[in-house]
N, C-alpha and C. Protein backbone atom coordinates (compact mmCIF):
# COMPACT_ATOMS: atom_id res chain seq x y z
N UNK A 1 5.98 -23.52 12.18
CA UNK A 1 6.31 -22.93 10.89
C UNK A 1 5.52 -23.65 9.80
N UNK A 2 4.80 -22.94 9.20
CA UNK A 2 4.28 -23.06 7.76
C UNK A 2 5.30 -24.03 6.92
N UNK A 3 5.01 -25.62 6.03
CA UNK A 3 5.78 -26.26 5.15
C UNK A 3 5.31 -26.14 4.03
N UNK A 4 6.22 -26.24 2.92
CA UNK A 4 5.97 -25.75 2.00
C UNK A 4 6.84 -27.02 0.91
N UNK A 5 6.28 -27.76 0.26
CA UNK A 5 7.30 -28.88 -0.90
C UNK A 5 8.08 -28.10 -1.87
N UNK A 6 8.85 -28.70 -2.03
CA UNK A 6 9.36 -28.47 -3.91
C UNK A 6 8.42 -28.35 -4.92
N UNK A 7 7.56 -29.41 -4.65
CA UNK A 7 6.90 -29.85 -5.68
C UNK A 7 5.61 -29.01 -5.57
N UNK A 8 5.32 -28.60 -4.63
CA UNK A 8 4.24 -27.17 -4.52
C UNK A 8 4.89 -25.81 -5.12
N UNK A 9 6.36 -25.48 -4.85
CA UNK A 9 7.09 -24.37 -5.64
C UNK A 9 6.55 -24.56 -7.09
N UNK A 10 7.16 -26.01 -7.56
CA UNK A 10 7.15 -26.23 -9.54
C UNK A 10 6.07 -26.11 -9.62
N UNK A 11 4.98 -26.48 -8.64
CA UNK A 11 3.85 -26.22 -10.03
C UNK A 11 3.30 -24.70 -9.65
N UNK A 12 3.64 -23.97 -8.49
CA UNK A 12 3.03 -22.63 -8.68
C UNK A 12 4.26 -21.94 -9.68
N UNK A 13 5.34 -22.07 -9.80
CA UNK A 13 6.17 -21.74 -11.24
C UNK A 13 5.88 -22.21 -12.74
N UNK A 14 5.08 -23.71 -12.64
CA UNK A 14 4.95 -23.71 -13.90
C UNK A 14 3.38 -23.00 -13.89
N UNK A 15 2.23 -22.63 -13.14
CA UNK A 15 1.69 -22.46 -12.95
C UNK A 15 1.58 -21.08 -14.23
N UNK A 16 2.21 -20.55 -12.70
CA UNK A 16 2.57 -18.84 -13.18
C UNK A 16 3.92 -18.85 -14.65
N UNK A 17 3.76 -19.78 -14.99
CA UNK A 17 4.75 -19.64 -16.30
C UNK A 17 6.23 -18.93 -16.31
N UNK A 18 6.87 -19.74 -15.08
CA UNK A 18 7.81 -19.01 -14.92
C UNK A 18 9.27 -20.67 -14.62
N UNK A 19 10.54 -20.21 -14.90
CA UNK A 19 11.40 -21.31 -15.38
C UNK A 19 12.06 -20.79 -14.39
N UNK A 20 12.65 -22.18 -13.21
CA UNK A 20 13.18 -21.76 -11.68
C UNK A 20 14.20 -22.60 -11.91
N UNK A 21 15.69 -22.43 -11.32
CA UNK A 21 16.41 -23.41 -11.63
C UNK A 21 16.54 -24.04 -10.06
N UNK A 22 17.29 -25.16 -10.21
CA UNK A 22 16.94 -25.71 -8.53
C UNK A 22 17.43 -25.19 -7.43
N UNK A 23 18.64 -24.22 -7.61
CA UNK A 23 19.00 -23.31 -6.25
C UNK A 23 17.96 -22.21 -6.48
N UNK A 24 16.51 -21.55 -7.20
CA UNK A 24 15.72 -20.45 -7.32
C UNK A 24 15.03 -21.39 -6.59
N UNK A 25 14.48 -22.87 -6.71
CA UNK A 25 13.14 -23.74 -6.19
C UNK A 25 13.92 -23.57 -4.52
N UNK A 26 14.93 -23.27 -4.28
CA UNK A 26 15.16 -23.60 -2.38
C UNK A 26 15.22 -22.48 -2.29
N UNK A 27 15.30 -21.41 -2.82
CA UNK A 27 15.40 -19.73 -2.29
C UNK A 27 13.93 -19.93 -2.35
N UNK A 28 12.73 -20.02 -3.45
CA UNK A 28 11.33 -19.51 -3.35
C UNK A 28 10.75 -20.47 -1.91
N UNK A 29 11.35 -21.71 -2.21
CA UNK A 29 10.71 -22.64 -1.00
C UNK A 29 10.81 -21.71 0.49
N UNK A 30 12.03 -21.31 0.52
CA UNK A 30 12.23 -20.48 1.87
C UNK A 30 11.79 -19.47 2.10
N UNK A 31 11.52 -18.66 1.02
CA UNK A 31 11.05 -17.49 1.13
C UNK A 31 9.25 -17.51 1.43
N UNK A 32 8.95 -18.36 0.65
CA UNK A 32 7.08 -18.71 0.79
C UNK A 32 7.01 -19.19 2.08
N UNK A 33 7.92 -20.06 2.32
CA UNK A 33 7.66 -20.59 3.91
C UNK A 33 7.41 -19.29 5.40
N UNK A 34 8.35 -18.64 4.77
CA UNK A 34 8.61 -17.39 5.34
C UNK A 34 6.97 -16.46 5.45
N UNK A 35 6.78 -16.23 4.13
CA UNK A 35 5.71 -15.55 4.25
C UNK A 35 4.79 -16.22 4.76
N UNK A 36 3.68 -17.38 4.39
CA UNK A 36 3.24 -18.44 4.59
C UNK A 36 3.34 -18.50 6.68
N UNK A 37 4.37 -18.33 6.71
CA UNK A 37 4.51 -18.12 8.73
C UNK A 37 4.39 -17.03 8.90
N UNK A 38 4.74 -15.79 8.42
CA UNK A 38 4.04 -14.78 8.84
C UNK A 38 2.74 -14.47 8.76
N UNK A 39 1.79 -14.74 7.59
CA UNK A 39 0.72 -14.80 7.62
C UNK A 39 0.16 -15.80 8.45
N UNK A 40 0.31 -16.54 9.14
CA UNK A 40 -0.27 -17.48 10.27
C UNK A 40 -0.12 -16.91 11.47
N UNK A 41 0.98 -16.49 11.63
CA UNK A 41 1.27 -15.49 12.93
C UNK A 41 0.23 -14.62 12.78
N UNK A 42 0.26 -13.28 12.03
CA UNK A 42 -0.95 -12.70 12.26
C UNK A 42 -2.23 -12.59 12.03
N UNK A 43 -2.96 -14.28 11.68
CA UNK A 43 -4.03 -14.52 11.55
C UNK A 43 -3.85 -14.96 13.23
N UNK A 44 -2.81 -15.52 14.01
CA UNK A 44 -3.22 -16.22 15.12
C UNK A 44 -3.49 -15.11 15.97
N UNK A 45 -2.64 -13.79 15.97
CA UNK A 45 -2.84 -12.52 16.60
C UNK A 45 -4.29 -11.54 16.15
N UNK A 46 -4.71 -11.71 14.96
CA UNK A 46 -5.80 -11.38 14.80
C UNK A 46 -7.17 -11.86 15.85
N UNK A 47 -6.92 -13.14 16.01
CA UNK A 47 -8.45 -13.64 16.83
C UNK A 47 -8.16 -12.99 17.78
N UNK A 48 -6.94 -12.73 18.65
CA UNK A 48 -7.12 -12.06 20.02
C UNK A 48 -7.58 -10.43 20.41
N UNK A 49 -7.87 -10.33 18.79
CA UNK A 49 -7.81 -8.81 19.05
C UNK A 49 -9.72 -8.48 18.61
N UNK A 50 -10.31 -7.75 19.58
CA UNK A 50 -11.63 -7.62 18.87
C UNK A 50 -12.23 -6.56 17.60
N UNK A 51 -12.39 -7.24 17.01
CA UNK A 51 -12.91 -6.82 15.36
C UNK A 51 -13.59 -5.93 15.57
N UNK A 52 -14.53 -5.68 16.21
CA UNK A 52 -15.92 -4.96 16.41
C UNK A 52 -14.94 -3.21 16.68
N UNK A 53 -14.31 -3.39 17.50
CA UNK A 53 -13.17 -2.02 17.82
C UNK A 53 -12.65 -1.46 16.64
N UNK A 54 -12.80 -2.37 15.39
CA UNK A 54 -11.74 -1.82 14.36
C UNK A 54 -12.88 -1.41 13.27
N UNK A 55 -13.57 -1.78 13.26
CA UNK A 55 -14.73 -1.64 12.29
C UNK A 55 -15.23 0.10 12.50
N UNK A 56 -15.32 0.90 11.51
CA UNK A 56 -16.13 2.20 11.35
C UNK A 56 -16.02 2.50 12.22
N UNK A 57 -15.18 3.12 12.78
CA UNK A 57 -14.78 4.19 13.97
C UNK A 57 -14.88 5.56 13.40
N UNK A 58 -15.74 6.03 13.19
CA UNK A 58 -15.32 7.81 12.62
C UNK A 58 -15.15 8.05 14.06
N UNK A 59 -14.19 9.14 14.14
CA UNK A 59 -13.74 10.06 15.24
C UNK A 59 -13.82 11.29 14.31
N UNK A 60 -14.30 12.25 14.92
CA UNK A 60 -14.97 13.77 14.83
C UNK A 60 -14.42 14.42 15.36
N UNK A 61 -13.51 15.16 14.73
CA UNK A 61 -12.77 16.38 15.86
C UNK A 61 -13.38 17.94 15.11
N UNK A 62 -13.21 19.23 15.91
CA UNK A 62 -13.70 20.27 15.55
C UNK A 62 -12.24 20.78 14.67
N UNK A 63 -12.49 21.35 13.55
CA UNK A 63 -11.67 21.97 12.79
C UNK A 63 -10.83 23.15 13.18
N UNK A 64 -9.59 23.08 13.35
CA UNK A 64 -9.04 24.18 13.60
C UNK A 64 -8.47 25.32 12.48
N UNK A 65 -9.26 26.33 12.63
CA UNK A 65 -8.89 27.24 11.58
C UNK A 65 -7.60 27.95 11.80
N UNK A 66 -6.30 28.60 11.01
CA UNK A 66 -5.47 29.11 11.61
C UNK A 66 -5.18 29.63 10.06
N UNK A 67 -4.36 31.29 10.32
CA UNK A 67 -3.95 31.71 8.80
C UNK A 67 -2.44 31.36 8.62
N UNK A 68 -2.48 31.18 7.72
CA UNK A 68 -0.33 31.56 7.51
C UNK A 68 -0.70 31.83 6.28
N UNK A 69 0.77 32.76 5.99
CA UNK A 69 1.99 33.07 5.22
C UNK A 69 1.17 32.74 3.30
N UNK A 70 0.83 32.65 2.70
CA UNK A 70 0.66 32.04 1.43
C UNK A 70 2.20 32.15 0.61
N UNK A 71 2.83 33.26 0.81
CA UNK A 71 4.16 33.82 0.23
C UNK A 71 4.75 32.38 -0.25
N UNK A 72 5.57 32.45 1.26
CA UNK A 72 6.50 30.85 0.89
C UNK A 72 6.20 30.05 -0.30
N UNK A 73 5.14 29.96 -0.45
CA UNK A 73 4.45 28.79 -1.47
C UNK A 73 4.04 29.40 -2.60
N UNK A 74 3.45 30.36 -3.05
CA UNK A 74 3.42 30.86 -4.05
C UNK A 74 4.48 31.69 -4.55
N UNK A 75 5.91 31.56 -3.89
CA UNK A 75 6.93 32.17 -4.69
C UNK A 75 7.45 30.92 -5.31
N UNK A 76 7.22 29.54 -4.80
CA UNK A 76 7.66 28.91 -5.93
C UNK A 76 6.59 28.08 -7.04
N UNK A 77 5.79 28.92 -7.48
CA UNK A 77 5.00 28.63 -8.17
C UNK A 77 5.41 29.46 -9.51
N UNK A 78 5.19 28.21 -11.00
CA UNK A 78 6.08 28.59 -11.94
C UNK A 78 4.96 29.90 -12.74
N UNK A 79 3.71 30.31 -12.10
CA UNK A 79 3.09 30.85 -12.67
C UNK A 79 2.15 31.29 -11.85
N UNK A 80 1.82 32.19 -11.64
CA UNK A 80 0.43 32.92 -10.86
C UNK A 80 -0.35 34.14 -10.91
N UNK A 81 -1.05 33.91 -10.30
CA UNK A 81 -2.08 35.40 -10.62
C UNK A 81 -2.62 35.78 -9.08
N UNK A 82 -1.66 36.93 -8.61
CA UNK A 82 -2.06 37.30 -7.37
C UNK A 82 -1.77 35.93 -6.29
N UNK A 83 -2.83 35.93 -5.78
CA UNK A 83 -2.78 34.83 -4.58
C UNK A 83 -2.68 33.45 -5.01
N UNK A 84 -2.97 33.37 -6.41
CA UNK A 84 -3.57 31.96 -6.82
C UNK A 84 -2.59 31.46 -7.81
N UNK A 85 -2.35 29.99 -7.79
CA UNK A 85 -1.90 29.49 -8.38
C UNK A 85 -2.37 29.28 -10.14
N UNK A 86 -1.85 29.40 -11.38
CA UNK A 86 -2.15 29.61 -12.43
C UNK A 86 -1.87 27.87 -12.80
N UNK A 87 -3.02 27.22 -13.15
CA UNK A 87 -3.03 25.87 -13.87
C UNK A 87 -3.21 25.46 -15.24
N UNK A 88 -3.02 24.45 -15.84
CA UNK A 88 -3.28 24.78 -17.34
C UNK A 88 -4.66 24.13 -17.47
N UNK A 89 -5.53 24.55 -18.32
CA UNK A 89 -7.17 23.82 -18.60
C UNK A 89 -7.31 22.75 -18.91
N UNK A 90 -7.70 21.96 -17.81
CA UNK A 90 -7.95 20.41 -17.81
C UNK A 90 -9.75 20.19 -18.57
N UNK A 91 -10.26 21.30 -18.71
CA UNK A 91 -11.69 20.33 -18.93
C UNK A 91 -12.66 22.10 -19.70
N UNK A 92 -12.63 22.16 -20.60
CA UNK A 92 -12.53 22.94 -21.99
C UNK A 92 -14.22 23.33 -21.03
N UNK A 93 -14.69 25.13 -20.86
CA UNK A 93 -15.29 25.48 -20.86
C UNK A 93 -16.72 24.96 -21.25
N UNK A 94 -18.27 24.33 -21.47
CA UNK A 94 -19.19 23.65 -22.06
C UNK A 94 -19.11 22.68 -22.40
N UNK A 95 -17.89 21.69 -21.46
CA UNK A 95 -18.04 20.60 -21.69
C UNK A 95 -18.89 19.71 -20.56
């Protein structure tokens, strides 16, 4: 397990400008310790795993086209025109 002082809590509190009273300095102590071991855990699980596998993998699949229904969805639309949804003008004609 990751250790962590008191005296490493106060100064990342006075650090970060923040006023801990001494039962907040043994809750943050425990809690950082906490994190502090989890992040070691999965830096130690990281080396076993190979990087190169995780890096830019595009996978390419063929697109499946299929129709449905538009109804459902454009009946709850607070405004429309035919098939299409009616939006309000975000970006003024010649601009």
């Amino acid at each position: 397990m990751t250790h962590i002082t008191k005296e490493e809590v106060e100064k990342i509190a006075r650090l970060s400008h923040i006023e801990l009273t001494e039962q907040e300095i043994i809750t943050a102590t425990k809690h950082l310790e906490a994190v502090l071991s989890y992040a070691a855990r999965v830096q130690d699980i990281a080396k076993d795993i190979n990087v190169s596998i995780l890096k830019n993998n595009n996978i390419e699949r063929d697109d499946i086209i299929f129709s449905t229904d538009p109804q459902p969805i454009l009946a709850q639309a607070p405004e429309r025109e035919g098939d299409f949804f009616v939006v309000p003008v975000i970006i003024e004609p010649g601009q």
